[in-house]
N, C-alpha and C. Protein backbone atom coordinates (compact mmCIF):
# COMPACT_ATOMS: atom_id res chain seq x y z
N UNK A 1 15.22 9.24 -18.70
CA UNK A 1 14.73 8.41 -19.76
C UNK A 1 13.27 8.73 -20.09
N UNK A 2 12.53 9.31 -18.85
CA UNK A 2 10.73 9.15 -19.13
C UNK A 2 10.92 10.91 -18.54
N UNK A 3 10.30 11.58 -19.69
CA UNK A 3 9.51 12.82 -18.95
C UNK A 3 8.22 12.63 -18.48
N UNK A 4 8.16 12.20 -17.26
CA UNK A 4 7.37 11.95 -16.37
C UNK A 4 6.48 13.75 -15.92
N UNK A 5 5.21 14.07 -16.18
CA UNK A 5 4.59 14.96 -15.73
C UNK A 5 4.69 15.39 -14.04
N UNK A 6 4.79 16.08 -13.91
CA UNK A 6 4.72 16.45 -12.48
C UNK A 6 3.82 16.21 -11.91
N UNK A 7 2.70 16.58 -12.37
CA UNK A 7 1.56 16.12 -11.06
C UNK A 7 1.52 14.41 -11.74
N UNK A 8 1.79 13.53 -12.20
CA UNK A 8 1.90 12.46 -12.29
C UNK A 8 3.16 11.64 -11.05
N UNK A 9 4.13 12.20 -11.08
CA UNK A 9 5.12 12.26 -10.41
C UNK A 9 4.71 12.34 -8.46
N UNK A 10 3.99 13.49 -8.89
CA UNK A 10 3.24 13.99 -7.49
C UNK A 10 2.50 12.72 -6.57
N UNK A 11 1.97 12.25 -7.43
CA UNK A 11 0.85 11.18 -7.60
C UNK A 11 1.26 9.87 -7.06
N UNK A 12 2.23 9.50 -7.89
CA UNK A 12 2.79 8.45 -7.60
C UNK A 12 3.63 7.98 -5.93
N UNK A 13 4.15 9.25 -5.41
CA UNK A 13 4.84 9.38 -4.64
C UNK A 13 3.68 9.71 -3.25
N UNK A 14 2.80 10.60 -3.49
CA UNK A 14 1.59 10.37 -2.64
C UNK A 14 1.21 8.92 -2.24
N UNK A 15 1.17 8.24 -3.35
CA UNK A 15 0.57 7.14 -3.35
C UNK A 15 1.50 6.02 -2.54
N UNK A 16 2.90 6.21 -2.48
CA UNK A 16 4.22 5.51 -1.71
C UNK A 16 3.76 5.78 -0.24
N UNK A 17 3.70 7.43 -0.04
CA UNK A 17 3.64 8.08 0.91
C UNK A 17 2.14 7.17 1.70
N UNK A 18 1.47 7.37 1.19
CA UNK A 18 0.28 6.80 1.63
C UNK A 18 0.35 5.61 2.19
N UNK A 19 0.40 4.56 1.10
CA UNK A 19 0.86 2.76 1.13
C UNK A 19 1.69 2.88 2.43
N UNK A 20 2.68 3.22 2.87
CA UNK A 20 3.80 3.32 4.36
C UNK A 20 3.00 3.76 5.31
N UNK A 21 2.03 4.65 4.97
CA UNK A 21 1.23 4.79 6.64
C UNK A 21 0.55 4.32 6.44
N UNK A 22 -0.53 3.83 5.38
CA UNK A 22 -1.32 2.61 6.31
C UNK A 22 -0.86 1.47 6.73
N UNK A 23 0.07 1.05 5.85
CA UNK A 23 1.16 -0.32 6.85
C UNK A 23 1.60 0.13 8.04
N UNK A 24 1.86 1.30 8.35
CA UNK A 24 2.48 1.38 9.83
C UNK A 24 1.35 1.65 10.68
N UNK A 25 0.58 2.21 10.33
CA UNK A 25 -1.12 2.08 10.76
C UNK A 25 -1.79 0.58 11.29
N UNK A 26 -1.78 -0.06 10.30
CA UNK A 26 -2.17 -1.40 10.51
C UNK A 26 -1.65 -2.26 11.60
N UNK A 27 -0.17 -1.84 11.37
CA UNK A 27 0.42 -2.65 11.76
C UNK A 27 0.64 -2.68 13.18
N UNK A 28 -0.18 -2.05 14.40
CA UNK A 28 -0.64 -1.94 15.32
C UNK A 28 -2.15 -1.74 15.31
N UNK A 29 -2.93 -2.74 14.51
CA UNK A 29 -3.56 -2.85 14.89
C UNK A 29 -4.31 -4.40 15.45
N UNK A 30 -5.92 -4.53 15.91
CA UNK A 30 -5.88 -5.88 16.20
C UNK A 30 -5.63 -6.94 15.00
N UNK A 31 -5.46 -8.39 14.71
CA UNK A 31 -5.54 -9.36 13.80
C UNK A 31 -6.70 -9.28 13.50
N UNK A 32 -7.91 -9.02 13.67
CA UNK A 32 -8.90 -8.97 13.29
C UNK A 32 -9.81 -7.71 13.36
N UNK A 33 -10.98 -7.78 12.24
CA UNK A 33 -11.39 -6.29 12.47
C UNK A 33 -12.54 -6.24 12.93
N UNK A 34 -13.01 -7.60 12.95
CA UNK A 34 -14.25 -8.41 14.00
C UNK A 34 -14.05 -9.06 14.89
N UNK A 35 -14.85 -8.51 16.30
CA UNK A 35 -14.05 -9.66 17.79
C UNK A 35 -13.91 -10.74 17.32
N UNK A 36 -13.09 -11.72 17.63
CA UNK A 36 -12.85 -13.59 17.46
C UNK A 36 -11.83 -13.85 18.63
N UNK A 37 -12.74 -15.09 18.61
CA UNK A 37 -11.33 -15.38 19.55
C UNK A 37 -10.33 -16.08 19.01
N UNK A 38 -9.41 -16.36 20.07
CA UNK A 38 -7.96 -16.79 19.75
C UNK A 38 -7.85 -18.71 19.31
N UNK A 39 -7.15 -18.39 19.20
CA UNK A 39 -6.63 -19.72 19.01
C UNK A 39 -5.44 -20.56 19.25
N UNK A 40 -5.19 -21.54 19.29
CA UNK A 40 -4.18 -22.54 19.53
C UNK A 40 -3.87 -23.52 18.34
N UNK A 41 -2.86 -23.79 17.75
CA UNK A 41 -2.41 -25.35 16.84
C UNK A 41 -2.36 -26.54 17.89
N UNK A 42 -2.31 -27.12 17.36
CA UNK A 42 -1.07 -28.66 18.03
C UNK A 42 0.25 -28.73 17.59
N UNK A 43 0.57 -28.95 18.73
CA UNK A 43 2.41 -29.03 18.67
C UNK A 43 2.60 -29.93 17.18
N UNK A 44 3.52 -28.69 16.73
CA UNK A 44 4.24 -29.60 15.80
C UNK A 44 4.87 -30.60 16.03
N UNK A 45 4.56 -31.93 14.97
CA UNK A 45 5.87 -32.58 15.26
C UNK A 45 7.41 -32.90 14.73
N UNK A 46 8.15 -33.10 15.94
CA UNK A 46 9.50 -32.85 16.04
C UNK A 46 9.82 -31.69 16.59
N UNK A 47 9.01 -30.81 17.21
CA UNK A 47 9.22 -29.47 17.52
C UNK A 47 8.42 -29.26 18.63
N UNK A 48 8.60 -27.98 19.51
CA UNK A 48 7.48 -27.65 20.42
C UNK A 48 6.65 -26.54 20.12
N UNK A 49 6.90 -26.09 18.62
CA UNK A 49 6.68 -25.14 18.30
C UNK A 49 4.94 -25.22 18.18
N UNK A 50 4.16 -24.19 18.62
CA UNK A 50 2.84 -24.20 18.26
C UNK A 50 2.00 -22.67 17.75
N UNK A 51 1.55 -22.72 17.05
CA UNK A 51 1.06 -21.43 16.10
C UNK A 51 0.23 -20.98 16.70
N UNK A 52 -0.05 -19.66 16.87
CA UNK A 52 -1.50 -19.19 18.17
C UNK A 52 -1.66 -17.93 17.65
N UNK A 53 -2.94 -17.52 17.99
CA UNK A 53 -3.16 -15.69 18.24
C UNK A 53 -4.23 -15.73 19.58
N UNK A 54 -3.81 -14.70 20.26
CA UNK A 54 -4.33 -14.31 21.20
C UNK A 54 -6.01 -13.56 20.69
N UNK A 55 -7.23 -13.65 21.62
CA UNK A 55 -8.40 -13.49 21.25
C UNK A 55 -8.46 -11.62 20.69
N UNK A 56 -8.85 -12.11 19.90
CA UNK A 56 -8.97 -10.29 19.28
C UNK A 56 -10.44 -9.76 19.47
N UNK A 57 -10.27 -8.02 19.91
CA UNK A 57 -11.27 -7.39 20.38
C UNK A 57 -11.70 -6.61 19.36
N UNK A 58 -11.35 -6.86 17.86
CA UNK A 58 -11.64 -6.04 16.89
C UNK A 58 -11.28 -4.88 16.73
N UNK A 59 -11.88 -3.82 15.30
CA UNK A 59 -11.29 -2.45 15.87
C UNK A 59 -12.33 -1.88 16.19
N UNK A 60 -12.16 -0.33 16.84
CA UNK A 60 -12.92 0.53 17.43
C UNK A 60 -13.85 0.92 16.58
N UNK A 61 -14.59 1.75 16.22
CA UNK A 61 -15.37 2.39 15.61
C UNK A 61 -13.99 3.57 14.73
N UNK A 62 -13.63 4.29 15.58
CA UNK A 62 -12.45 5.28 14.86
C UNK A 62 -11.44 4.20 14.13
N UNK A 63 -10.74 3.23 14.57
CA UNK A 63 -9.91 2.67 13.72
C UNK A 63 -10.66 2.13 12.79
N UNK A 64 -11.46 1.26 12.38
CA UNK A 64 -12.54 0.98 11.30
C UNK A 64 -12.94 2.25 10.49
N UNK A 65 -13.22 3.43 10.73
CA UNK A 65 -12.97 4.37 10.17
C UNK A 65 -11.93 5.05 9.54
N UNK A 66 -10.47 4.73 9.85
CA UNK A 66 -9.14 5.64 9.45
C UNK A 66 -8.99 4.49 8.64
N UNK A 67 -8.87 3.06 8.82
CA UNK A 67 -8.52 2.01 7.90
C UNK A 67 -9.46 2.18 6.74
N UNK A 68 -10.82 2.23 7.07
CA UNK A 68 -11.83 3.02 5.35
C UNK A 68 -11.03 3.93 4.47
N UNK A 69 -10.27 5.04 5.55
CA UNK A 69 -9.83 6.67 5.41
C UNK A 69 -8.89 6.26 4.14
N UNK A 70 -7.80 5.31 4.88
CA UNK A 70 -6.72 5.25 4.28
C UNK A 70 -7.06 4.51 2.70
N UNK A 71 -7.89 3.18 2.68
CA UNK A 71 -8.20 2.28 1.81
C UNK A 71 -8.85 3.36 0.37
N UNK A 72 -9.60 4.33 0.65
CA UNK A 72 -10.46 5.15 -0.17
C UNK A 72 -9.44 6.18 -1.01
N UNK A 73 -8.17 6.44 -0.33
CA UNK A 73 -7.36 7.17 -0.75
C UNK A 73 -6.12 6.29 -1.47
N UNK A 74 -6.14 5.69 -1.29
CA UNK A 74 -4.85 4.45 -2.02
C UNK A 74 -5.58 3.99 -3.06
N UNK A 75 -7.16 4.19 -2.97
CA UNK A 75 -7.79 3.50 -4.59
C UNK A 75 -7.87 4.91 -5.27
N UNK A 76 -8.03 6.27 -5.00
CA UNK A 76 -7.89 7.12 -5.47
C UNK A 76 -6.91 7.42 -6.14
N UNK A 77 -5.50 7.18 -5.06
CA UNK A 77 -4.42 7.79 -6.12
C UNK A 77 -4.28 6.45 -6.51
N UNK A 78 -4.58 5.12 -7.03
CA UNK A 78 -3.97 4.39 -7.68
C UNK A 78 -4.97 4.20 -8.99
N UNK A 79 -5.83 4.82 -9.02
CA UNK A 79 -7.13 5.68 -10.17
C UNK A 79 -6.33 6.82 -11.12
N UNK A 80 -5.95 7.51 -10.17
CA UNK A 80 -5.05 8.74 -11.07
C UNK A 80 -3.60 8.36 -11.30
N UNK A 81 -2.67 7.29 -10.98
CA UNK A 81 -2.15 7.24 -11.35
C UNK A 81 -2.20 6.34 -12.60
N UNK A 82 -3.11 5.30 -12.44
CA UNK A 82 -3.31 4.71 -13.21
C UNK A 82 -3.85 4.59 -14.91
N UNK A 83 -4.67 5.92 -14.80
CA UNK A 83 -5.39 6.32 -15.63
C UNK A 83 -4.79 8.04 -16.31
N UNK A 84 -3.82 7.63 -15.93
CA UNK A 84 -3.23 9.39 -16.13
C UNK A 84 -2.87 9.82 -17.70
N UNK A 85 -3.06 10.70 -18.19
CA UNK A 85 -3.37 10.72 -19.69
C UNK A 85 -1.87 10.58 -20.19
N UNK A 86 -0.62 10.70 -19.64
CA UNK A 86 0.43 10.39 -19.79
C UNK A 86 0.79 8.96 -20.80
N UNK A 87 0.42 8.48 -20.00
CA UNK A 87 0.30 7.04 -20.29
C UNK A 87 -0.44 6.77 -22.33
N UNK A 88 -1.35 7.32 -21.95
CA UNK A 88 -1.19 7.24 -23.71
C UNK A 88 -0.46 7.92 -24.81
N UNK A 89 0.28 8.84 -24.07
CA UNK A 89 1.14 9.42 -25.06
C UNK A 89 2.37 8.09 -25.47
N UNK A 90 2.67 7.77 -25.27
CA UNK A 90 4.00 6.57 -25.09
C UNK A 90 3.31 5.25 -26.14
N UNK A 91 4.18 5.40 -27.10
CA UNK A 91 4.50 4.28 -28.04
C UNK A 91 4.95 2.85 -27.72
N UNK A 92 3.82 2.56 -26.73
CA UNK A 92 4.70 1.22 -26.66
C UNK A 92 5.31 1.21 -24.95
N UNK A 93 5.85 -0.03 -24.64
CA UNK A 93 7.05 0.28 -23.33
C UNK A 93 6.21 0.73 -21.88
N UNK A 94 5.20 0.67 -21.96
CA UNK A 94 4.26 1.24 -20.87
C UNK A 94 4.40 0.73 -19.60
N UNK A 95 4.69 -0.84 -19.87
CA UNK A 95 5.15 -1.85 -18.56
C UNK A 95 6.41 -0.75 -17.70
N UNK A 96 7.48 -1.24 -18.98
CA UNK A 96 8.86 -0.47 -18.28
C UNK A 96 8.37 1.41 -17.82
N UNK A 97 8.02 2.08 -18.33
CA UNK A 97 7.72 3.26 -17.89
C UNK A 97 7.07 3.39 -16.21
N UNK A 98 5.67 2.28 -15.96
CA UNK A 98 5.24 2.11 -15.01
C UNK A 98 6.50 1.89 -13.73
N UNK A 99 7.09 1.37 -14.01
CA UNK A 99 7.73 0.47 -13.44
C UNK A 99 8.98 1.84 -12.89
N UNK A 100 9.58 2.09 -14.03
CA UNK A 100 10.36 3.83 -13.75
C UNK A 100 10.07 4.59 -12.73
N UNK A 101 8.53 4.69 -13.25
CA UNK A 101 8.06 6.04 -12.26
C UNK A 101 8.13 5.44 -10.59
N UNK A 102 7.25 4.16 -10.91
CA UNK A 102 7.55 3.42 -8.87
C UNK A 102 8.80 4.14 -8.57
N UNK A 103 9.68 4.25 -9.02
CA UNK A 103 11.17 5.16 -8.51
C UNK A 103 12.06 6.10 -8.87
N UNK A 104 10.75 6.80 -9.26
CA UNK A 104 11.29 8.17 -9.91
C UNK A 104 11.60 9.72 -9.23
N UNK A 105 10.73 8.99 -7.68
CA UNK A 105 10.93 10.21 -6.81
C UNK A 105 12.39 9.76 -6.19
N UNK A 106 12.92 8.34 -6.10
CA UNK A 106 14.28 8.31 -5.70
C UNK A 106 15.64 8.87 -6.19
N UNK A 107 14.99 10.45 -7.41
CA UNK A 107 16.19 10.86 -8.28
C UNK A 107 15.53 12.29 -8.09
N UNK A 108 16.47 13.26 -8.30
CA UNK A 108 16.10 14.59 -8.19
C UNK A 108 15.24 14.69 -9.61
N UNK A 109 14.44 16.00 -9.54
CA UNK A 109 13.62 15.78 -11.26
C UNK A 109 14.06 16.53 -12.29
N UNK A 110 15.30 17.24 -11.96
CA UNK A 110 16.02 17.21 -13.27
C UNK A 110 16.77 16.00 -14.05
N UNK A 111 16.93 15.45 -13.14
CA UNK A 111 17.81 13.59 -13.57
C UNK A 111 16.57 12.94 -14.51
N UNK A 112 15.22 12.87 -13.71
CA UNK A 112 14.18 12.29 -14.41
C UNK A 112 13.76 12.57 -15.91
N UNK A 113 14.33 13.34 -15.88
CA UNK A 113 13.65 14.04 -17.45
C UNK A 113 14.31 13.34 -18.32
C-alpha cells in the first residue's frame, strides 16, 4: 500500500531493534538510578498483601552510561524517522502511513511496496 523508502524502512526497524534492548537492558536493572532506600506499605485491608521495594544501590557509573548510550540513540532514530522527507511526499493519510511502517518490517519488501 505505502512505498516506504528503504533507508526509512531501515530506520524504523533499527529503532524496534533498539526500543527491545533497552527494555531488556533495563529491565535488570536497579529501581532506581539514585541509591534510596526501600520501602514498605501497610497491609492492605482485607488482604495481607503489602507493596515494597527492596533498598536500591543505584546504577554504576557504566550502567548510567549504556542507559545515556541507549536513550541518545532512540531520540536519534526517532529524529530520522520522524522527520524523514518521505513523509511530505504523501497527500494526506500520514497518521495511517506512520502507523504501516511500525509494521512494515513484519512483511517481506516486495509485499511492502
Amino acid at each position: 500500500m505505502y512505498d516506504f523508502p528503504e533507508d526509512l524502512r531501515d530506520a524504523q526497524l533499527a529503532l524496534h531493534q533498539t526500543r527491545a534492548a533497552y527494555e531488556q537492558y533495563a529491565a535488570g536493572l536497579p529501581w532506581s538510578a539514585e541509591p534510596l532506600p526501600g520501602w514498605e506499605s501497610e497491609r492492605q485491608p482485607y488482604t495481607s498483601f503489602r507493596s515494597g521495594k527492596a533498598d536500591s544501590p543505584g546504577y554504576t557509573a557504566e550502567q548510567a552510561t549504556e542507559v545515556a548510550r541507549y536513550q541518545a540513540e532512540l531520540v536519534r532514530l526517532s529524529v530520522e524517522v520522524s522527520t524523514h522527507p518521505y513523509w511530505a511526499t504523501l497527500d494526506g493519510g500520514v497518521v495511517a502511513a506512520r502507523m504501516a511502517l511500525k509494521h512494515a518490517h513484519e512483511q517481506p519488501a516486495d509485499e511492502a511496496a
